[in-house]
PDB file of N, CA and C in Angstrom:
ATOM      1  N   UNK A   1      -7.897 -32.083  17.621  1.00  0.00           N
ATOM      2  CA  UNK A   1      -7.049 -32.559  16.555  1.00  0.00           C
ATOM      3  C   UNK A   1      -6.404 -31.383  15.833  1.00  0.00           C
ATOM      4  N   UNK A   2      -5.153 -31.221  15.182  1.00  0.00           N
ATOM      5  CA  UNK A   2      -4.646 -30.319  14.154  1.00  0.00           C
ATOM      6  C   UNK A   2      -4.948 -30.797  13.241  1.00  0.00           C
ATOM      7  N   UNK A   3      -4.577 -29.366  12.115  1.00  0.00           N
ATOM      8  CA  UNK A   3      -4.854 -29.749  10.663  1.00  0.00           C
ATOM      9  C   UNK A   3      -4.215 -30.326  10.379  1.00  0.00           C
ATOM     10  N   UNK A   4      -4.230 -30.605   9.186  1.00  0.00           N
ATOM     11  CA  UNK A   4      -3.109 -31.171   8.072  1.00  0.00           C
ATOM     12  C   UNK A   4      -2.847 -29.863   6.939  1.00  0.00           C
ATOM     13  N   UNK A   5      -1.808 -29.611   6.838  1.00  0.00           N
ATOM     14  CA  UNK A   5      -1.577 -28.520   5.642  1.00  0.00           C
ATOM     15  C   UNK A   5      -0.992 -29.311   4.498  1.00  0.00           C
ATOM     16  N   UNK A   6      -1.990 -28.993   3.238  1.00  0.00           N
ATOM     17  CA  UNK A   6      -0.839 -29.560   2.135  1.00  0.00           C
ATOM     18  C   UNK A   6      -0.227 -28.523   1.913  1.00  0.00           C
ATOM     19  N   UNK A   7       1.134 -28.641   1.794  1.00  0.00           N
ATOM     20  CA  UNK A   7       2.361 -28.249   1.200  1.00  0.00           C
ATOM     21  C   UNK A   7       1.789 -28.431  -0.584  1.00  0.00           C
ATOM     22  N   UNK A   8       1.458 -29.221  -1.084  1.00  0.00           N
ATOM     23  CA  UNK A   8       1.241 -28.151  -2.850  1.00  0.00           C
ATOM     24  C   UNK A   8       0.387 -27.731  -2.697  1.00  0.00           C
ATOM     25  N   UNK A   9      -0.961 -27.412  -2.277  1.00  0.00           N
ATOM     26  CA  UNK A   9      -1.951 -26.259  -2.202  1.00  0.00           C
ATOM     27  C   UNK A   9      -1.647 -25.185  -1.747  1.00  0.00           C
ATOM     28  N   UNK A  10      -0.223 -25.179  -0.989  1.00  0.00           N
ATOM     29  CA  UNK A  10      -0.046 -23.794   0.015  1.00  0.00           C
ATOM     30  C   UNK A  10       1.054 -23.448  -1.748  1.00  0.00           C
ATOM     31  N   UNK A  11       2.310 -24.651  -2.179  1.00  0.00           N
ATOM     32  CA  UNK A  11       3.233 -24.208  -2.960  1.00  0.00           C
ATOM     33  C   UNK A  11       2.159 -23.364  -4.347  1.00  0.00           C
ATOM     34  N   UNK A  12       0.909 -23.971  -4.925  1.00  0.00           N
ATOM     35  CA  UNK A  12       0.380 -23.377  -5.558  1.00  0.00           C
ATOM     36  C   UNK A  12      -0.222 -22.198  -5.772  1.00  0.00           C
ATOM     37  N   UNK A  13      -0.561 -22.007  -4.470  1.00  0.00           N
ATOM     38  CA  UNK A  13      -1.454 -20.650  -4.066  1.00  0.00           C
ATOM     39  C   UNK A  13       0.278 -19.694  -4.261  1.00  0.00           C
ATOM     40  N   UNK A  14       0.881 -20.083  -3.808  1.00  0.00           N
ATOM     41  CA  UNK A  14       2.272 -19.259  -3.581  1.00  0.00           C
ATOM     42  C   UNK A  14       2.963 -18.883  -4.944  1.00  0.00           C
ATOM     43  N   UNK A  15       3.264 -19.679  -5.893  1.00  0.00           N
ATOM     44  CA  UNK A  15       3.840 -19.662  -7.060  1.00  0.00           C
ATOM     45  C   UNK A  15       2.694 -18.474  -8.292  1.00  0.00           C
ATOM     46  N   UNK A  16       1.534 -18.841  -7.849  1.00  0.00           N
ATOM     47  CA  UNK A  16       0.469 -18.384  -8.446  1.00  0.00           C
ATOM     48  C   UNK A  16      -0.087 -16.622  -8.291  1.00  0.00           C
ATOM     49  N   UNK A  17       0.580 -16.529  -6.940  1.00  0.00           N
ATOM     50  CA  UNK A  17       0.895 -15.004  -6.378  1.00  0.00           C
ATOM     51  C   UNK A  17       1.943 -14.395  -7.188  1.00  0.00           C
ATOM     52  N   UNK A  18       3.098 -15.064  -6.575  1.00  0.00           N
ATOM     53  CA  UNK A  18       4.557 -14.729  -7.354  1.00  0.00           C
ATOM     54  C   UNK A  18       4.478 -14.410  -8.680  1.00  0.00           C
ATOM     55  N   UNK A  19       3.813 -15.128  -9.446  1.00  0.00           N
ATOM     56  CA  UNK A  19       3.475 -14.703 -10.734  1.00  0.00           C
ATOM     57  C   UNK A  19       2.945 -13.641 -10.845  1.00  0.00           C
ATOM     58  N   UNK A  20       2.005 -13.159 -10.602  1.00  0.00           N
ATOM     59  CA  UNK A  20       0.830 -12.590 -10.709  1.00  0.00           C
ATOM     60  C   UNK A  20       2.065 -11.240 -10.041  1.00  0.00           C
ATOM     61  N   UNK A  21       2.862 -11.260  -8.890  1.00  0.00           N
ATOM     62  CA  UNK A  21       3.277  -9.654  -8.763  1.00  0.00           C
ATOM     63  C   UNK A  21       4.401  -9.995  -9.077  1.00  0.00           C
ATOM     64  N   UNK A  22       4.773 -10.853  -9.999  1.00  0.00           N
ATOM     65  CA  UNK A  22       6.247 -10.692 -10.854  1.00  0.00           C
ATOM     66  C   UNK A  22       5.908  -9.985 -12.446  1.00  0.00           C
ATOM     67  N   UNK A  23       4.872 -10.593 -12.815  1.00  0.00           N
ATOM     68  CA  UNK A  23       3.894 -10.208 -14.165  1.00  0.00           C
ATOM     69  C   UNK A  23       3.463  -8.167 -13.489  1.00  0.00           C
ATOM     70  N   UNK A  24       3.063  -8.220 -12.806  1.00  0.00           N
ATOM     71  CA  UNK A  24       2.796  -6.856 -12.047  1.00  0.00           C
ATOM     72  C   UNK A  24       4.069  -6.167 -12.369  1.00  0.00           C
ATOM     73  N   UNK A  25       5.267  -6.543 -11.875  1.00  0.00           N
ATOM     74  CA  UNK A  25       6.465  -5.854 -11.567  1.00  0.00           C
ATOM     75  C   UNK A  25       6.994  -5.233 -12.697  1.00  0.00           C
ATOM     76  N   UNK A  26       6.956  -6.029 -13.797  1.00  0.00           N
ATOM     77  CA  UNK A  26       7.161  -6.235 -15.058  1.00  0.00           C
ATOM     78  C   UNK A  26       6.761  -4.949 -16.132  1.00  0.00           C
ATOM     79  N   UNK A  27       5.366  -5.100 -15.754  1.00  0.00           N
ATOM     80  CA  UNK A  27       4.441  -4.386 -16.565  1.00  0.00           C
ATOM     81  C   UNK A  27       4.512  -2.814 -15.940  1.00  0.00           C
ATOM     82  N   UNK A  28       4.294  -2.737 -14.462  1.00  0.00           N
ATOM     83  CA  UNK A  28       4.975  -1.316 -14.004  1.00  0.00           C
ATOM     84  C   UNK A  28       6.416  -0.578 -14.563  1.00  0.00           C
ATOM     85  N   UNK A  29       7.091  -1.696 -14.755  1.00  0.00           N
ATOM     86  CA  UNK A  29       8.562  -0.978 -14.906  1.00  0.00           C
ATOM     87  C   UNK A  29       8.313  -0.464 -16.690  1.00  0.00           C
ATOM     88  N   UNK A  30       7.492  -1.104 -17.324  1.00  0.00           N
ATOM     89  CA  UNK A  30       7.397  -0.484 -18.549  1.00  0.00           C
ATOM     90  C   UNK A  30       6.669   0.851 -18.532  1.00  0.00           C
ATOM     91  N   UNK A  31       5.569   0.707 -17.683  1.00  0.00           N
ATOM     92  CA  UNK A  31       4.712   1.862 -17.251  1.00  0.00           C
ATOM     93  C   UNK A  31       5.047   3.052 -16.827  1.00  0.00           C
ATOM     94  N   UNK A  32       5.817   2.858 -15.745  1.00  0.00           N
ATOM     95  CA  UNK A  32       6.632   4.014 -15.159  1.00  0.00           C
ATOM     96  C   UNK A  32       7.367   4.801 -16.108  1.00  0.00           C
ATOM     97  N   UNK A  33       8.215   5.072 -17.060  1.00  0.00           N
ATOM     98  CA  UNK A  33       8.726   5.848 -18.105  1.00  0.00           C
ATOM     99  C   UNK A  33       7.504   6.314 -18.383  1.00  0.00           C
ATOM    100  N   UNK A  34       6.878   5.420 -19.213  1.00  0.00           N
ATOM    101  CA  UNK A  34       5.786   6.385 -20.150  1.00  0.00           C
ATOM    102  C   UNK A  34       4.770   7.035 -19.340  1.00  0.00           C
ATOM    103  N   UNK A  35       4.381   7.038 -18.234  1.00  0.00           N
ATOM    104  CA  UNK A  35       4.072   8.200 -17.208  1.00  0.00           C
ATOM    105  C   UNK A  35       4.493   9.480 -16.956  1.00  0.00           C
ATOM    106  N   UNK A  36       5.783   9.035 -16.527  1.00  0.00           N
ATOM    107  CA  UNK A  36       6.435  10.039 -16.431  1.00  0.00           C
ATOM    108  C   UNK A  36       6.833  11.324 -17.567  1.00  0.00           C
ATOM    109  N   UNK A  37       7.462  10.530 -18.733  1.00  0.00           N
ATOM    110  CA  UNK A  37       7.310  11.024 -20.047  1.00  0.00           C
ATOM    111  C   UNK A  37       5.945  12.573 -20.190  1.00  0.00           C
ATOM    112  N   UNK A  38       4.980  11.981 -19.756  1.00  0.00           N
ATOM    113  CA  UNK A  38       3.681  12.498 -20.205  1.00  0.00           C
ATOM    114  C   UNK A  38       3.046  13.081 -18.644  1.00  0.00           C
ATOM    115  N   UNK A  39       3.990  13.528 -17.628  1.00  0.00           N
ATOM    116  CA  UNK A  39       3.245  13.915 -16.428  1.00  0.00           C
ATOM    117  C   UNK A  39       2.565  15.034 -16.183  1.00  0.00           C
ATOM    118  N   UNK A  40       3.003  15.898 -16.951  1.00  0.00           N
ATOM    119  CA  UNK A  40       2.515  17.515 -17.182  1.00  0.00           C
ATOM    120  C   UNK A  40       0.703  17.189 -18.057  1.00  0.00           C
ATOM    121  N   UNK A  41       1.020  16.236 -18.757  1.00  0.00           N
ATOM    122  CA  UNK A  41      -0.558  16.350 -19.855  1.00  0.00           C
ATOM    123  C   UNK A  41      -0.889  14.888 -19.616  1.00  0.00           C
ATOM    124  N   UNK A  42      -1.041  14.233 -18.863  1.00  0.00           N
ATOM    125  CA  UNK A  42      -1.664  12.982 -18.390  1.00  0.00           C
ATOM    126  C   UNK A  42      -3.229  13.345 -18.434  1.00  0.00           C
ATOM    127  N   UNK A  43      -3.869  12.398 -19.500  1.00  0.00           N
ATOM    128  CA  UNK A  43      -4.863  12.789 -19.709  1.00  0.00           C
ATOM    129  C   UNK A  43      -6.332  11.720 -18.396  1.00  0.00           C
ATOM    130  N   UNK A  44      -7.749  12.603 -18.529  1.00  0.00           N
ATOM    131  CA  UNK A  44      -8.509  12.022 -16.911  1.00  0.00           C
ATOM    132  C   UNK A  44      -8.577  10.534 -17.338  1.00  0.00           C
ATOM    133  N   UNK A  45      -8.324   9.976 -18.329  1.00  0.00           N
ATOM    134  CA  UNK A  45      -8.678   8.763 -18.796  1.00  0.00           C
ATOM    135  C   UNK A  45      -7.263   7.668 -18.675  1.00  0.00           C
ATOM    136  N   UNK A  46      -5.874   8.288 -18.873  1.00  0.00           N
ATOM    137  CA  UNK A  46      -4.944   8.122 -17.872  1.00  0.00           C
ATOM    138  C   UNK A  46      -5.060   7.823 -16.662  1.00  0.00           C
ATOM    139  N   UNK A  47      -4.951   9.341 -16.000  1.00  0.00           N
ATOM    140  CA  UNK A  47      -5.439   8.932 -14.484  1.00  0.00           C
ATOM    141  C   UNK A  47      -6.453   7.815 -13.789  1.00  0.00           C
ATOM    142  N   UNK A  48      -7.582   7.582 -14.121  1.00  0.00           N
ATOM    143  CA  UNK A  48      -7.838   6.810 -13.986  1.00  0.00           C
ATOM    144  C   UNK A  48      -7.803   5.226 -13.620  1.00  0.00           C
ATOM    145  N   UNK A  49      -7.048   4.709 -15.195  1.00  0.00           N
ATOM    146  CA  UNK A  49      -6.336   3.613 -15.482  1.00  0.00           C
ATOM    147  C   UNK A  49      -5.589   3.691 -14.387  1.00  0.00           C
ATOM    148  N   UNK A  50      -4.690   4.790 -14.056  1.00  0.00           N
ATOM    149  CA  UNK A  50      -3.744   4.462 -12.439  1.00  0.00           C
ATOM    150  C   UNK A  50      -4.030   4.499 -11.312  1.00  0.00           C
ATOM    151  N   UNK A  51      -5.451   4.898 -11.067  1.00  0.00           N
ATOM    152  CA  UNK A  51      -5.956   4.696 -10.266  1.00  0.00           C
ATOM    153  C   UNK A  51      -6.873   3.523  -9.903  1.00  0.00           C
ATOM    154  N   UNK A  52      -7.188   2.678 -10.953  1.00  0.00           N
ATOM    155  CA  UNK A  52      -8.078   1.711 -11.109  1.00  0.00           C
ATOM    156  C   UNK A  52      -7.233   0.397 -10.958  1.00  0.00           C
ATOM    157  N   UNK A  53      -5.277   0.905 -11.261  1.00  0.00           N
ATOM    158  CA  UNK A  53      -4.121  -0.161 -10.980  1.00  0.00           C
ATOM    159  C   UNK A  53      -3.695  -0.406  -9.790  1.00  0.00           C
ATOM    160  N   UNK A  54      -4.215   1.470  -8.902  1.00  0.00           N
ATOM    161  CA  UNK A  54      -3.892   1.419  -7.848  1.00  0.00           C
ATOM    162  C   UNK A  54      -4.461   0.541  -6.575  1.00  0.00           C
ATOM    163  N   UNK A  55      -5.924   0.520  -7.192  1.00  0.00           N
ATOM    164  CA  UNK A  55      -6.833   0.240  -5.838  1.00  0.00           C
ATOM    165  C   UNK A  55      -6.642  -1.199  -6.577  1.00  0.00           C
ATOM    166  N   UNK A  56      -6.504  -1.755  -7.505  1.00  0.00           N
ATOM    167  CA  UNK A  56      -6.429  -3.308  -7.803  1.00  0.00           C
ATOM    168  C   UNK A  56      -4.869  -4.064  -6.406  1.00  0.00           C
ATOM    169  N   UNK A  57      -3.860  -3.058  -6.697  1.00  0.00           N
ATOM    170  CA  UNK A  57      -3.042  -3.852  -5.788  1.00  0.00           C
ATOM    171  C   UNK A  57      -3.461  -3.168  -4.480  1.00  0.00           C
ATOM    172  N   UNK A  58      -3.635  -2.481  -3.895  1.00  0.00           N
ATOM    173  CA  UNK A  58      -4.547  -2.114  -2.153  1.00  0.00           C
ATOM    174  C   UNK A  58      -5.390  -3.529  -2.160  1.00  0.00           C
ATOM    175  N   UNK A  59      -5.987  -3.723  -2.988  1.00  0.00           N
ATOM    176  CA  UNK A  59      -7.357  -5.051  -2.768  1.00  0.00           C
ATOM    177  C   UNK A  59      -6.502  -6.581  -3.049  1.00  0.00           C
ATOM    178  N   UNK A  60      -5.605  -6.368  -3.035  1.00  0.00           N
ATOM    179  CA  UNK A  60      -4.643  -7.842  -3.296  1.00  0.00           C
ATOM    180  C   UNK A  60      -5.047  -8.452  -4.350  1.00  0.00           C
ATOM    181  N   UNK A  61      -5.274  -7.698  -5.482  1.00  0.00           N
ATOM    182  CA  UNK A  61      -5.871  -8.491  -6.578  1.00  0.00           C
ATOM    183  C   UNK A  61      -4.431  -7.857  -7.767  1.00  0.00           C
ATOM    184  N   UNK A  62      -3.654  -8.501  -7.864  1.00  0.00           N
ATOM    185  CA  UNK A  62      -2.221  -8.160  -8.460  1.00  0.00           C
ATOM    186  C   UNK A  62      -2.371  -8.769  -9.852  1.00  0.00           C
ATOM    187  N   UNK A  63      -2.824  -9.839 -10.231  1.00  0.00           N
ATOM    188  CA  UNK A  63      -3.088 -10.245 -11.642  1.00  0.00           C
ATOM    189  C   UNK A  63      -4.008  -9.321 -12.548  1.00  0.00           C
ATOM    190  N   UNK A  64      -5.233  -8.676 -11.313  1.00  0.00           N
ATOM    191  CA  UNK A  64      -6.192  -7.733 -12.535  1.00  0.00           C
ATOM    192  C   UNK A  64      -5.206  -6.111 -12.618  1.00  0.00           C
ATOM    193  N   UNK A  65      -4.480  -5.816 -11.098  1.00  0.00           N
ATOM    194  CA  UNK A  65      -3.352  -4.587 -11.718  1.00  0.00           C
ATOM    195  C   UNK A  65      -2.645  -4.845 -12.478  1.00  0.00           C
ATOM    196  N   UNK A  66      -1.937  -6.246 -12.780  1.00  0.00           N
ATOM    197  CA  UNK A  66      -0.836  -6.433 -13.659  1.00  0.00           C
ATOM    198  C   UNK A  66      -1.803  -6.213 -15.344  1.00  0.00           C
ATOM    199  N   UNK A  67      -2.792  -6.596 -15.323  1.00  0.00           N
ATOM    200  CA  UNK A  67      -3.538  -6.653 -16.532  1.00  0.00           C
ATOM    201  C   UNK A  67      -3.623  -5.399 -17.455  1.00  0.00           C
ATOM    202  N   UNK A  68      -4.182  -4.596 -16.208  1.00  0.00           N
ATOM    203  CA  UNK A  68      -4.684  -3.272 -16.490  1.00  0.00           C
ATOM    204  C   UNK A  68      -3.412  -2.439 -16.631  1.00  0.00           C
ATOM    205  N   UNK A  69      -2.503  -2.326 -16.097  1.00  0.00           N
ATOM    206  CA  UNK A  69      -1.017  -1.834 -16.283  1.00  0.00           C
ATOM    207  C   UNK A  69      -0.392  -2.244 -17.446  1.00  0.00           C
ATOM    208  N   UNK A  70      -0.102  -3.706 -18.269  1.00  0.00           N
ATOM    209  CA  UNK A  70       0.166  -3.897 -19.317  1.00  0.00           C
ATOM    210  C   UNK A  70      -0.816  -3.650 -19.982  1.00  0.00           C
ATOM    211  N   UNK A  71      -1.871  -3.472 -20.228  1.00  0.00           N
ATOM    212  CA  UNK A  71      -2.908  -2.881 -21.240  1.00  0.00           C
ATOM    213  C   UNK A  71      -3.000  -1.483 -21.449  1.00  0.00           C
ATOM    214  N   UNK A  72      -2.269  -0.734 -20.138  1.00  0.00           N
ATOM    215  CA  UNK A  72      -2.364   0.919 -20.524  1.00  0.00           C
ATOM    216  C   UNK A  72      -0.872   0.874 -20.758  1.00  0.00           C
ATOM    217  N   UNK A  73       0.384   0.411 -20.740  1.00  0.00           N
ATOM    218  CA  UNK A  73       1.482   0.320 -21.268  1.00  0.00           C
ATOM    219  C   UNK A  73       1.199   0.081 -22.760  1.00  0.00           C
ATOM    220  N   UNK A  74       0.930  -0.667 -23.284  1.00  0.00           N
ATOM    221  CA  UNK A  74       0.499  -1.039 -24.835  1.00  0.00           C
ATOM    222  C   UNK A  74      -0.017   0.272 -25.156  1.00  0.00           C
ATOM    223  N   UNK A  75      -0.747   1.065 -24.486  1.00  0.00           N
ATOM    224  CA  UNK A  75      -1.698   1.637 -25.154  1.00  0.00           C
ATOM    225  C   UNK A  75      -0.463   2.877 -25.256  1.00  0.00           C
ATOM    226  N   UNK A  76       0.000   3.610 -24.647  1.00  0.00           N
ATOM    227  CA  UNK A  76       1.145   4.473 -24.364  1.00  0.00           C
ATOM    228  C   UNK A  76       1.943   4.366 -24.923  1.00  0.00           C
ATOM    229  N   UNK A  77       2.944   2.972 -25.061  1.00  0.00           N
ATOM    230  CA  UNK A  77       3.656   2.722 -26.295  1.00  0.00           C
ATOM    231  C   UNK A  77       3.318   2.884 -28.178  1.00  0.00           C
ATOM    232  N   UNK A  78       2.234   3.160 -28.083  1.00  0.00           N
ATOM    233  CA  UNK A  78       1.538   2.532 -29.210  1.00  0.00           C
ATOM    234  C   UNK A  78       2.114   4.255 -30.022  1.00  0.00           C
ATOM    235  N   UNK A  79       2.541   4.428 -31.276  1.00  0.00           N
ATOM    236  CA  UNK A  79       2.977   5.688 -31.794  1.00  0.00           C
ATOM    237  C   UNK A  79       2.077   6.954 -31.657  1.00  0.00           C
ATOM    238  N   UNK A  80       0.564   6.202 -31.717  1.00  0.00           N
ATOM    239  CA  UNK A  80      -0.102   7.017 -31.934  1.00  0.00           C
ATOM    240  C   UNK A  80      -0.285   8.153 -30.396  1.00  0.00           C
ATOM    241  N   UNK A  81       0.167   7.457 -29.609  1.00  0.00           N
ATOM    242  CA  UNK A  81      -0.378   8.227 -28.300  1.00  0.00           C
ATOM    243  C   UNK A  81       0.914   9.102 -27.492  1.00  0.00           C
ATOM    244  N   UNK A  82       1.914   9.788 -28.664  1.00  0.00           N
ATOM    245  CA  UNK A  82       2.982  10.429 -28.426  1.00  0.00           C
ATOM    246  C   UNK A  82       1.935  11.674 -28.488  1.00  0.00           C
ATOM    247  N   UNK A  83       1.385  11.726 -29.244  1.00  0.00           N
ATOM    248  CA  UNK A  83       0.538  12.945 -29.728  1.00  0.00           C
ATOM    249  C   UNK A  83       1.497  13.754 -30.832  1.00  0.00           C
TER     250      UNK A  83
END
């Protein structure tokens, strides 16, 4: 016998991605400036955070990089961390 595929469990799983690396996309493009900005004195606690964004999207987990990327964007934006 074949399966049966539902079409909204596949549209959900799908829309639910899309989000998740549109929310990603989002939050990088804010990220990227303030990186760069600060590439010479990127501090190990920095690095990190981009490395901890990095291996989140390698592991297909794009909602916890998008998380962690807008949470170290906030933090970068924030006045205090111009130095």
């Amino acid at each position: 016998m074949g399966r049966v595929i539902s079409l909204e469990r596949y549209r959900r799983r799908r829309d639910a991605a899309g989000g998740a690396f549109g929310r990603l996309d989002r939050a990088v493009e804010r990220l990227d400036p303030l990186v760069h900005q600060r590439a010479a004195a990127l501090t190990p606690t920095i690095e990190r955070e981009l490395r901890v964004i990095a291996r989140a999207v390698a592991e297909g987990a794009p909602l916890r990089a998008a998380e962690r990327a807008e949470r170290l964007a906030g933090i970068l934006e924030h006045p205090a961390a111009s130095g």
